[in-house]
PDB file of N, CA and C in Angstrom:
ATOM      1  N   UNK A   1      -8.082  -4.137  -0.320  1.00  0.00           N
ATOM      2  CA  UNK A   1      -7.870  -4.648   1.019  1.00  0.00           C
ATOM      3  C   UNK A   1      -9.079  -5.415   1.527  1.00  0.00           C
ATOM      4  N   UNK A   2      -9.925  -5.724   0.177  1.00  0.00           N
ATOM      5  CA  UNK A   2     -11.244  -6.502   1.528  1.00  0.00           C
ATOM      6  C   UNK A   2     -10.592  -7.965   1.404  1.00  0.00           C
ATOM      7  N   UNK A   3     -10.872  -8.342   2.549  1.00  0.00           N
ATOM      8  CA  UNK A   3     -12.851  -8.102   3.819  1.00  0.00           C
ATOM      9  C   UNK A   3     -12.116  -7.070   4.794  1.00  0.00           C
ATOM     10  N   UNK A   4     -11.000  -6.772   4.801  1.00  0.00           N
ATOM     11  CA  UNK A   4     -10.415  -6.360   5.573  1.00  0.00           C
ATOM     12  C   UNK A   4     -11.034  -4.796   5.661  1.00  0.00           C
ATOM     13  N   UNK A   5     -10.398  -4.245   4.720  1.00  0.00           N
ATOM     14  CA  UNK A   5     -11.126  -2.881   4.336  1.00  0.00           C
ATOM     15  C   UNK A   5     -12.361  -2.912   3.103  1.00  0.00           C
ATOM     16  N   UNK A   6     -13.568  -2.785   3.148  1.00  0.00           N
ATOM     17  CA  UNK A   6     -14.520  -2.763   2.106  1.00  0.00           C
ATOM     18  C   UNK A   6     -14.740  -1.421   1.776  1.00  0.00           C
ATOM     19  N   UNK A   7     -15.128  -1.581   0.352  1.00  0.00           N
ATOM     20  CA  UNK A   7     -15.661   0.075  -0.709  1.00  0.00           C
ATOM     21  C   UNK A   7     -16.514   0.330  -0.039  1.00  0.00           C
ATOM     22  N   UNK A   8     -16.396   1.875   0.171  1.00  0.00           N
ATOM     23  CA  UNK A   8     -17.259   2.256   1.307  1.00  0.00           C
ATOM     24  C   UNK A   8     -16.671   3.083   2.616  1.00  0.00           C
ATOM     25  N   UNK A   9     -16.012   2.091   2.879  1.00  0.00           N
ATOM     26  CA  UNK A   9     -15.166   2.134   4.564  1.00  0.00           C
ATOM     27  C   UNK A   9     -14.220   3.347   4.363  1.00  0.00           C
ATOM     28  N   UNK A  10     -14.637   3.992   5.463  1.00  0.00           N
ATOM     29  CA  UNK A  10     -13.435   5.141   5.449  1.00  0.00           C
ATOM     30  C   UNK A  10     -12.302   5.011   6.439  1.00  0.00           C
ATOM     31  N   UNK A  11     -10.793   5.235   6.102  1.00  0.00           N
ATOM     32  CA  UNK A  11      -9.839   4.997   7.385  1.00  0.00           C
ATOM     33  C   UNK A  11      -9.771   5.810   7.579  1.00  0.00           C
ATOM     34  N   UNK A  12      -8.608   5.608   9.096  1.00  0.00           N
ATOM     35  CA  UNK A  12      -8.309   7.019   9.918  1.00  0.00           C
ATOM     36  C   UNK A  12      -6.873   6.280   9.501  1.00  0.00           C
ATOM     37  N   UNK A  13      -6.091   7.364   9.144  1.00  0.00           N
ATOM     38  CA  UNK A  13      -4.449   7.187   9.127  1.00  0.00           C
ATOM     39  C   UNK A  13      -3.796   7.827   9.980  1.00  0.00           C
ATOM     40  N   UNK A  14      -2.806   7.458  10.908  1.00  0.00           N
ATOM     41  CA  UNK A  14      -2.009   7.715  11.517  1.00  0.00           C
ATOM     42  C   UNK A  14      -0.953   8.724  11.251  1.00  0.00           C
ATOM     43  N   UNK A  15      -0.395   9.426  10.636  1.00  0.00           N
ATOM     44  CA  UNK A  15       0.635  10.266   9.842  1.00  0.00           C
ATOM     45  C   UNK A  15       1.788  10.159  10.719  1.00  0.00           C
ATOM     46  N   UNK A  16       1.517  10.112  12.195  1.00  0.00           N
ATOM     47  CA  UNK A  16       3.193  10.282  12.857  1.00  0.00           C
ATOM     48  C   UNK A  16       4.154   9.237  12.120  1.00  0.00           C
ATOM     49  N   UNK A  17       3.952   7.782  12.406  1.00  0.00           N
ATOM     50  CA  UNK A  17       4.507   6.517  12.079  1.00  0.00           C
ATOM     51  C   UNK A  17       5.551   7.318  10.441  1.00  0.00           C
ATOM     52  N   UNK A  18       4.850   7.901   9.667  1.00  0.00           N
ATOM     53  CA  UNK A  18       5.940   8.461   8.239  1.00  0.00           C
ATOM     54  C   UNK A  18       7.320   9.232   8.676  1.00  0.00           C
ATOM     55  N   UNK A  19       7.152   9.626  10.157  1.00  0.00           N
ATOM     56  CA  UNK A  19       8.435  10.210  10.869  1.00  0.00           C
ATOM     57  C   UNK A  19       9.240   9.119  11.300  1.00  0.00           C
ATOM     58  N   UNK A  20       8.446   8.201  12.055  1.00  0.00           N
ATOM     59  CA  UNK A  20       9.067   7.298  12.690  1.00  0.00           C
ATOM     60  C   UNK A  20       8.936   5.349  12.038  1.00  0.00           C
ATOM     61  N   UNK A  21       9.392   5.100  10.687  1.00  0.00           N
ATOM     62  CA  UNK A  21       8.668   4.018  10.269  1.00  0.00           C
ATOM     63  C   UNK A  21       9.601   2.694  11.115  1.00  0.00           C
ATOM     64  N   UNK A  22      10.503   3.053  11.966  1.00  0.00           N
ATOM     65  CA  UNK A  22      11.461   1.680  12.640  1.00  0.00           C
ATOM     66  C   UNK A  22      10.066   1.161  13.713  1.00  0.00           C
ATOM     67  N   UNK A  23       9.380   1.830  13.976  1.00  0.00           N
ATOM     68  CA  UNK A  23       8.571   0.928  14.804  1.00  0.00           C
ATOM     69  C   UNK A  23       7.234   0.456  14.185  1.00  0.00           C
ATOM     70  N   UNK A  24       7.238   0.018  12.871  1.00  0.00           N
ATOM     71  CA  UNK A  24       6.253  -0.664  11.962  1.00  0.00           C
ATOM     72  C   UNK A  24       6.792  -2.172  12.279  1.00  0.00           C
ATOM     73  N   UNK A  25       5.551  -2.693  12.121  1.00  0.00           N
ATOM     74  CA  UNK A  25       5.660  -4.227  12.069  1.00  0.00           C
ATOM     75  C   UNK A  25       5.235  -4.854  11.245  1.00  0.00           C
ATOM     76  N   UNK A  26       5.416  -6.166  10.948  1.00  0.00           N
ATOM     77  CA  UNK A  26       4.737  -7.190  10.547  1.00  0.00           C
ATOM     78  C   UNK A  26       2.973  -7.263  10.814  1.00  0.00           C
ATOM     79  N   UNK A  27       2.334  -7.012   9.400  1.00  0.00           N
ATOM     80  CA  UNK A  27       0.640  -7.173  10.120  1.00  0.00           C
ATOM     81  C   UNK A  27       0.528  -5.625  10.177  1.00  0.00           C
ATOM     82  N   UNK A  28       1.031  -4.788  10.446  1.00  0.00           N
ATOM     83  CA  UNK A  28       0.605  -3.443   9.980  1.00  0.00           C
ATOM     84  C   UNK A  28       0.007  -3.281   9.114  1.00  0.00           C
ATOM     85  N   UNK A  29      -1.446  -2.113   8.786  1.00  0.00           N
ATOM     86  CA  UNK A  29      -1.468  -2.204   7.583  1.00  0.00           C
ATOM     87  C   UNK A  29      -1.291  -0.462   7.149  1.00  0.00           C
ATOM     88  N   UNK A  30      -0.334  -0.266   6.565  1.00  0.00           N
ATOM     89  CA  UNK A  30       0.374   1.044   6.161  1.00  0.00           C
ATOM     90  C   UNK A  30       0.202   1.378   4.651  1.00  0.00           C
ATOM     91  N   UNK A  31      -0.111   2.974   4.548  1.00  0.00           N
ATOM     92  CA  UNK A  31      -0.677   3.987   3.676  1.00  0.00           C
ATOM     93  C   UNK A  31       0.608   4.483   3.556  1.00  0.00           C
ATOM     94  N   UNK A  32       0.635   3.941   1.617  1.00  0.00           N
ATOM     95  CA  UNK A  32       1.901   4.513   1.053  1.00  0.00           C
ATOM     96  C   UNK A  32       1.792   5.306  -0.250  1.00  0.00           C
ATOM     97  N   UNK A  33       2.575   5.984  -0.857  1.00  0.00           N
ATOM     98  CA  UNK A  33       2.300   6.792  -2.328  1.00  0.00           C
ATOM     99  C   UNK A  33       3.524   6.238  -2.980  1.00  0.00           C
ATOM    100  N   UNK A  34       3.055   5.875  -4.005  1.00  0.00           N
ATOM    101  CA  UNK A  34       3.897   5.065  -5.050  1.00  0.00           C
ATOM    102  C   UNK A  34       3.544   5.357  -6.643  1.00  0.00           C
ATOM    103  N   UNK A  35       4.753   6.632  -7.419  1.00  0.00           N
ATOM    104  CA  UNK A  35       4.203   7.232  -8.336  1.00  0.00           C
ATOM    105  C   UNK A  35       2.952   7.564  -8.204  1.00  0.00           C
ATOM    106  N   UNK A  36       2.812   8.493  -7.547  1.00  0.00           N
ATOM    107  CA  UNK A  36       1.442   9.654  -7.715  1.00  0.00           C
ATOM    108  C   UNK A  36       0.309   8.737  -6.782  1.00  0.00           C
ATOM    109  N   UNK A  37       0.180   7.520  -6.565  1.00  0.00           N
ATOM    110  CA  UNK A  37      -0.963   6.389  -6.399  1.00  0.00           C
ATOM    111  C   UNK A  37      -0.597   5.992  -4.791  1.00  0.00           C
ATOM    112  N   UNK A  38      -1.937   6.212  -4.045  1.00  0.00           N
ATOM    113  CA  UNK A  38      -2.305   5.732  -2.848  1.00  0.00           C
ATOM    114  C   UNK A  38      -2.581   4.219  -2.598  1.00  0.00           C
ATOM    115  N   UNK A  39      -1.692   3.477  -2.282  1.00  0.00           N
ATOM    116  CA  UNK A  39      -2.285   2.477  -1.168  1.00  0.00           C
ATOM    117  C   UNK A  39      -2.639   2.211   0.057  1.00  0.00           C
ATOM    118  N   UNK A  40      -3.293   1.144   0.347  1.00  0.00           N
ATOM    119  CA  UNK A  40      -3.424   0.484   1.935  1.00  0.00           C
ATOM    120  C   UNK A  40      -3.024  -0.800   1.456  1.00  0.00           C
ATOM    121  N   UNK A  41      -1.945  -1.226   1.894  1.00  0.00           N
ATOM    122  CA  UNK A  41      -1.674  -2.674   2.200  1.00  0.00           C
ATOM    123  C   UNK A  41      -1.251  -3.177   3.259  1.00  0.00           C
ATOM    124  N   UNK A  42      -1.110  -4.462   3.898  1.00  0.00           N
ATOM    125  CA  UNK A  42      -0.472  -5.082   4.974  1.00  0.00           C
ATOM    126  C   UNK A  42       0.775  -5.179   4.693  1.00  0.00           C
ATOM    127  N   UNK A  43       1.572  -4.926   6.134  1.00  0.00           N
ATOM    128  CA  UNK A  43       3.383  -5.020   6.028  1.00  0.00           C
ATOM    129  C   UNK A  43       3.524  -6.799   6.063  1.00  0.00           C
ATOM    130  N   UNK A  44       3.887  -7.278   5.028  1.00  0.00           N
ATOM    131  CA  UNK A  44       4.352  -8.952   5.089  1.00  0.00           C
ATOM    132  C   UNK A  44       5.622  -9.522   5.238  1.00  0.00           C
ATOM    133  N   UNK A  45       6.477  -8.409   5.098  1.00  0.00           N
ATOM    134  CA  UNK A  45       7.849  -8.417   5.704  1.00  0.00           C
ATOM    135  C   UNK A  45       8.399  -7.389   5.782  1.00  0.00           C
ATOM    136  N   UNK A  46       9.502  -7.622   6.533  1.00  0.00           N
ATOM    137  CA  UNK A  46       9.925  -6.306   7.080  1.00  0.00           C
ATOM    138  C   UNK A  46      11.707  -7.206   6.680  1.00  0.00           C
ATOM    139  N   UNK A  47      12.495  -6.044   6.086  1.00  0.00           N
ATOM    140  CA  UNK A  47      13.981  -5.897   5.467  1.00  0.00           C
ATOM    141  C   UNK A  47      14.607  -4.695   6.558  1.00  0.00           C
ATOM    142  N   UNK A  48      15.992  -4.981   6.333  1.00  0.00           N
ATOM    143  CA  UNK A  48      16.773  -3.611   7.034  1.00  0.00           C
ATOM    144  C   UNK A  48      18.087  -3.478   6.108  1.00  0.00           C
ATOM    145  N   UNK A  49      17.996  -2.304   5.683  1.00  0.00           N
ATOM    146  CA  UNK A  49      18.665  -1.697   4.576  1.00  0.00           C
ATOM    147  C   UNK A  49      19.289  -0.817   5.180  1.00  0.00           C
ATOM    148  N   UNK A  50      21.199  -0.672   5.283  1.00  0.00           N
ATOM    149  CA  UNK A  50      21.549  -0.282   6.000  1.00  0.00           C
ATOM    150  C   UNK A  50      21.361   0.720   7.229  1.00  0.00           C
ATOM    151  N   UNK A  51      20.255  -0.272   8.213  1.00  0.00           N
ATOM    152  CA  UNK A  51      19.752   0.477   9.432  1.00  0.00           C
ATOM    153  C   UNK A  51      18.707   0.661   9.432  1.00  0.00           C
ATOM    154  N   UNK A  52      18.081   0.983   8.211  1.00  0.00           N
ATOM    155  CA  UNK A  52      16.695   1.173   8.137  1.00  0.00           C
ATOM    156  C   UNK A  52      15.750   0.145   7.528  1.00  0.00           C
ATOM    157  N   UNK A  53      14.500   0.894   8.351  1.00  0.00           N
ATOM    158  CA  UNK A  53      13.853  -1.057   8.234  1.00  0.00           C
ATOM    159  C   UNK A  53      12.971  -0.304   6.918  1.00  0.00           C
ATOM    160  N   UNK A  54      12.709  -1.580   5.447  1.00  0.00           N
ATOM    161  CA  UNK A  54      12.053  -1.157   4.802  1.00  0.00           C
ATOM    162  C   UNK A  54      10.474  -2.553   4.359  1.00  0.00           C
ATOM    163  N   UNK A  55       9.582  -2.225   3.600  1.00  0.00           N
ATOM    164  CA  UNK A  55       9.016  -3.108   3.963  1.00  0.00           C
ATOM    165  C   UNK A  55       7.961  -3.799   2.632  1.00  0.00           C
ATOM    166  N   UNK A  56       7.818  -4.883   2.692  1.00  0.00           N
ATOM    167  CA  UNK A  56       7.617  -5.533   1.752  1.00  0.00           C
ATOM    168  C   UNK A  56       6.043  -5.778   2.138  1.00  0.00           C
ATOM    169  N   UNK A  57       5.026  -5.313   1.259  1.00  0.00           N
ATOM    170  CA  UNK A  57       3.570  -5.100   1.233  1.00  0.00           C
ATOM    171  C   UNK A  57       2.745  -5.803   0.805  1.00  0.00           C
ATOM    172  N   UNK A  58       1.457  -6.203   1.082  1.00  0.00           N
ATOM    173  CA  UNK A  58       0.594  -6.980  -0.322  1.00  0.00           C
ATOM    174  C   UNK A  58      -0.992  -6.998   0.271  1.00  0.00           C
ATOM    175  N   UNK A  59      -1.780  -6.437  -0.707  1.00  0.00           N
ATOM    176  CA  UNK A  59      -2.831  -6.205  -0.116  1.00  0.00           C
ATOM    177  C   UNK A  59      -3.959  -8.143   0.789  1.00  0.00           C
ATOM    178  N   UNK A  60      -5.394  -7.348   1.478  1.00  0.00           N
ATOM    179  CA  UNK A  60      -5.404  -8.617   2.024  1.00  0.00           C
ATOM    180  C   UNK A  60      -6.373  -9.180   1.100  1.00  0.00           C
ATOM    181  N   UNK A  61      -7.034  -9.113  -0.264  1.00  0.00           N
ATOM    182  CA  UNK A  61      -8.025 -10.153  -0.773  1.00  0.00           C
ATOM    183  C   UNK A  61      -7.346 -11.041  -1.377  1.00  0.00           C
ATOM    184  N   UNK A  62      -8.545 -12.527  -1.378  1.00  0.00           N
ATOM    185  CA  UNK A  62      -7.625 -13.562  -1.245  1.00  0.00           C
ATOM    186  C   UNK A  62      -6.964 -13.754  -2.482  1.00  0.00           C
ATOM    187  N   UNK A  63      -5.775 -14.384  -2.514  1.00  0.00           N
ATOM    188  CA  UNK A  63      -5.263 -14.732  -4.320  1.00  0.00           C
ATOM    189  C   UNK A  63      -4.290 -13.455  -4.815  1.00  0.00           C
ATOM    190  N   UNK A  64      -3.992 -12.409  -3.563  1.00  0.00           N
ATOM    191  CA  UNK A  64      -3.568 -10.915  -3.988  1.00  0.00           C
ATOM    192  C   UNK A  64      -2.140 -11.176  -3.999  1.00  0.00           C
ATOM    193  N   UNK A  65      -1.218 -10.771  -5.255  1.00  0.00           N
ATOM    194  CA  UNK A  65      -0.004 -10.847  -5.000  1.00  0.00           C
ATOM    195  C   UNK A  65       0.653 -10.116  -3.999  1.00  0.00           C
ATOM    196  N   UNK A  66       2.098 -10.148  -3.969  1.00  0.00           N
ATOM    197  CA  UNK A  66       3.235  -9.479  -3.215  1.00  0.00           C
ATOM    198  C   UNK A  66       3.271  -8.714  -3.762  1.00  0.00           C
ATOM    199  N   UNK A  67       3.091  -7.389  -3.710  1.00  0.00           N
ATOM    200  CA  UNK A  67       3.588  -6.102  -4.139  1.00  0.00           C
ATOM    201  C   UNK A  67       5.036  -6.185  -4.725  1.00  0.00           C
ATOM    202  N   UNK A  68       4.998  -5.372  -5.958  1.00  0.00           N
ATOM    203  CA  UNK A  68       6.307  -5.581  -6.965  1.00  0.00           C
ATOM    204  C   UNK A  68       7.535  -4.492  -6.476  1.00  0.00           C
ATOM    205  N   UNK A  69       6.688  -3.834  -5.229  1.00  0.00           N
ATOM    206  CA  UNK A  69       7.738  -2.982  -5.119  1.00  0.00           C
ATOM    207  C   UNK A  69       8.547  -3.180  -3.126  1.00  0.00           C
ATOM    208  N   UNK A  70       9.623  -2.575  -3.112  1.00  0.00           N
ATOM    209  CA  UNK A  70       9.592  -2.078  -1.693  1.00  0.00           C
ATOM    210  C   UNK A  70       9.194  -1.074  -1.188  1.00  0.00           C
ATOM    211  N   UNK A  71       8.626  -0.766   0.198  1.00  0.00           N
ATOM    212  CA  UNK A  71       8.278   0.523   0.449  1.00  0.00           C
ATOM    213  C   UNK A  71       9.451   1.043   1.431  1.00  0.00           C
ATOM    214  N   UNK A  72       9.737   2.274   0.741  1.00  0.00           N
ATOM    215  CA  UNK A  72      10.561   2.822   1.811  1.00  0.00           C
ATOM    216  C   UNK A  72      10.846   4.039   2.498  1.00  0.00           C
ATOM    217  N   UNK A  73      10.624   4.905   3.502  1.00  0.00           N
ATOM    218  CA  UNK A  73      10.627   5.610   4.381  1.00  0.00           C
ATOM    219  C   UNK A  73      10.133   6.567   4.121  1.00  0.00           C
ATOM    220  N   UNK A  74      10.550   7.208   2.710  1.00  0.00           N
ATOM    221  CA  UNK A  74      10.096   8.194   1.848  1.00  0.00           C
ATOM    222  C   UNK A  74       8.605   8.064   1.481  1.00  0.00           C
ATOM    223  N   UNK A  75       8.353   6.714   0.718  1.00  0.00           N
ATOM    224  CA  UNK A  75       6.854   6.529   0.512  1.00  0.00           C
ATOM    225  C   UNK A  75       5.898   6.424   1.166  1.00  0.00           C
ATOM    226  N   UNK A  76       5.776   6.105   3.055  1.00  0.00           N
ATOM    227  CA  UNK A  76       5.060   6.144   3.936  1.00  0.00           C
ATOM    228  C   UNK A  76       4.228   7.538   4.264  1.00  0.00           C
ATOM    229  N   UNK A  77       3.310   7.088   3.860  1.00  0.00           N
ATOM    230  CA  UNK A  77       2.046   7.893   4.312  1.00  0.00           C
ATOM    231  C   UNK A  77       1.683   7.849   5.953  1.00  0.00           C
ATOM    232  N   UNK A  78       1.288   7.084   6.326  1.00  0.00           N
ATOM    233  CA  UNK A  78       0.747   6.241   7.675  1.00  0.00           C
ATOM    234  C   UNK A  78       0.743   5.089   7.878  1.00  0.00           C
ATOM    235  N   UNK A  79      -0.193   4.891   9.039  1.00  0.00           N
ATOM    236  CA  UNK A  79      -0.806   3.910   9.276  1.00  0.00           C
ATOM    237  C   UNK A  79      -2.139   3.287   9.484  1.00  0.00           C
ATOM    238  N   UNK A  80      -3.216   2.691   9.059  1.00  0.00           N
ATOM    239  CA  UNK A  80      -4.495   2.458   9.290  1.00  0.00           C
ATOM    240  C   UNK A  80      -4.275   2.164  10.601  1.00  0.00           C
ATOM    241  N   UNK A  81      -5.272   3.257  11.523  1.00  0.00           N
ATOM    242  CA  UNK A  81      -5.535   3.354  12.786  1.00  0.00           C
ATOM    243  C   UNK A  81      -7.142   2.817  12.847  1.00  0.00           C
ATOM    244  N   UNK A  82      -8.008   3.146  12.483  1.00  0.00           N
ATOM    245  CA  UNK A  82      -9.731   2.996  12.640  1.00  0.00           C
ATOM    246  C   UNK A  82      -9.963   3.040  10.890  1.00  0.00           C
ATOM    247  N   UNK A  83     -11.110   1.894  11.107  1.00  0.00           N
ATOM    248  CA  UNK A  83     -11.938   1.937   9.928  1.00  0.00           C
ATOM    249  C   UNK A  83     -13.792   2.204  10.339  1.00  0.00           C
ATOM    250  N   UNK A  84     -14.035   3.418   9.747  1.00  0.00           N
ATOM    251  CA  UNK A  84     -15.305   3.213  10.302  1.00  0.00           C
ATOM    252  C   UNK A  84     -16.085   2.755   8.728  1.00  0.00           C
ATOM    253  N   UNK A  85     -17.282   1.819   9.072  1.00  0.00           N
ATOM    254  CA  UNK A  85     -17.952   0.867   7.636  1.00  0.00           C
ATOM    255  C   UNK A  85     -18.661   1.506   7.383  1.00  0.00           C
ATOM    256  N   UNK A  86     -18.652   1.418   6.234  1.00  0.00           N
ATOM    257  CA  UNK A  86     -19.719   2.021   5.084  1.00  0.00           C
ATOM    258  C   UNK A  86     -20.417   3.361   4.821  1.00  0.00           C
ATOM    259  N   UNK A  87     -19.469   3.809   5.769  1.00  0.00           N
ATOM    260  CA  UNK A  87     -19.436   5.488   5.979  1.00  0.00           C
ATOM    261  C   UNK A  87     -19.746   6.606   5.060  1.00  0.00           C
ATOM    262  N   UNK A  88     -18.595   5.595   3.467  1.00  0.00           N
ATOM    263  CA  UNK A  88     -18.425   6.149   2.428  1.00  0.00           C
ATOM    264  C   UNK A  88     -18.814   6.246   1.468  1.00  0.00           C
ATOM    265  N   UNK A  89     -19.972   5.423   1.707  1.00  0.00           N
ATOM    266  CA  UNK A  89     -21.153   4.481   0.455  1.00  0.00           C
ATOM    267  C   UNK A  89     -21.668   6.008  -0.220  1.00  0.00           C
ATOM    268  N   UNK A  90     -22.733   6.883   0.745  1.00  0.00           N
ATOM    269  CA  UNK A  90     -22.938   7.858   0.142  1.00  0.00           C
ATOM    270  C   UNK A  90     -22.591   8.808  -1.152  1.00  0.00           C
ATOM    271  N   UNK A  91     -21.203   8.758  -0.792  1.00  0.00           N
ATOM    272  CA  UNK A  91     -20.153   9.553  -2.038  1.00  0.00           C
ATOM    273  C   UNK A  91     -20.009   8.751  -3.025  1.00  0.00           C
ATOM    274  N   UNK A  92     -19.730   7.465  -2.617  1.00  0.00           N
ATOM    275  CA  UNK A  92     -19.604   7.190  -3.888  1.00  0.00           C
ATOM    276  C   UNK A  92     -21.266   6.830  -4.917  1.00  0.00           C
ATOM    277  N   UNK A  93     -22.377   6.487  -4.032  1.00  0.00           N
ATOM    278  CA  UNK A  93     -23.545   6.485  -4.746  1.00  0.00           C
ATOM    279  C   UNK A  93     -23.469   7.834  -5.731  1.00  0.00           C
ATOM    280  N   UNK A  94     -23.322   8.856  -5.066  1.00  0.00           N
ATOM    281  CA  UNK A  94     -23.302  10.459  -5.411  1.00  0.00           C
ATOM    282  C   UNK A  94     -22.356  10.352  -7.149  1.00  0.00           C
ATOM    283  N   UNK A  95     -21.294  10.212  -6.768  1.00  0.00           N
ATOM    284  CA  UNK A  95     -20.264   9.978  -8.017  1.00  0.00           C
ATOM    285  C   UNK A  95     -20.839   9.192  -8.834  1.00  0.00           C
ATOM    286  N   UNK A  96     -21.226   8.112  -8.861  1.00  0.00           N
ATOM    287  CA  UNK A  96     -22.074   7.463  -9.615  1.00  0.00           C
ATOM    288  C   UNK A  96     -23.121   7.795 -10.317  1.00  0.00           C
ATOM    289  N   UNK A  97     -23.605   8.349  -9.673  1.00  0.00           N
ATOM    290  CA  UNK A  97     -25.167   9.277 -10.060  1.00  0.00           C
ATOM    291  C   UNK A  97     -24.595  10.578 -11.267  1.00  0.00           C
ATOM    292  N   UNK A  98     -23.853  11.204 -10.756  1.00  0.00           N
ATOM    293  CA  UNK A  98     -23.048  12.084 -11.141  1.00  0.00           C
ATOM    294  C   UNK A  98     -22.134  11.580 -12.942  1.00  0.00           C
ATOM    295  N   UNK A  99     -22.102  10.425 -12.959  1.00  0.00           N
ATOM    296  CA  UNK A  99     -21.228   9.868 -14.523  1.00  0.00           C
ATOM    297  C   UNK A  99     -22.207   9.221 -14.815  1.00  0.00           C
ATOM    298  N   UNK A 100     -23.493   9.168 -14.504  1.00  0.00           N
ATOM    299  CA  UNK A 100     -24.591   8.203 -15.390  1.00  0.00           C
ATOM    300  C   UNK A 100     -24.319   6.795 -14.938  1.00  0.00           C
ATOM    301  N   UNK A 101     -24.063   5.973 -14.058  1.00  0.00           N
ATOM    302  CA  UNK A 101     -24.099   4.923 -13.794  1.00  0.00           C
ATOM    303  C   UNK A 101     -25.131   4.669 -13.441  1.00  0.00           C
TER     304      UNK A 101
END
């Protein structure tokens, strides 16, 4: 997700929005699990599948494709509410240190 989100940056996710995903928009950027695997991507379109809105993702660095998949109601994690920067640098220096890098 950079510049948007940078390594490092820790979010705050929203969790209600996975109850309620009809009021996601366009430009959201929503936390999904897809086979076992966490994303953050931006909502780039939004579909409605009988009634329910589902949503078509793609992260923001530049040149990044459209996500191959749809996300749908089930796979919603949240929503990126707050990013605080470089918060996260620490841990990962730590992990690093930790595998010999």
């Amino acid at each position: 997700m950079e510049p948007t989100i940078n390594i490092g940056d820790i979010i705050i996710v929203d969790k209600s929005y996975s109850k309620n995903p009809q009021v996601l928009n366009k430009g959201d950027i929503l936390v999904f699990k897809i086979d076992d695997k966490y994303y953050t991507h931006r909502i780039i379109d939004v579909l409605y599948v009988d009634g329910e809105k589902q949503f078509i993702t793609q992260g923001d660095r530049e040149g990044q494709a459209v996500d191959n998949w749809i996300v749908t109601k089930n796979e919603i994690v949240g929503v990126t509410t707050t990013r605080l920067r470089y918060i996260g640098l620490p841990s990962i220096w730590i992990r690093d240190l930790a595998k010999g890098k």
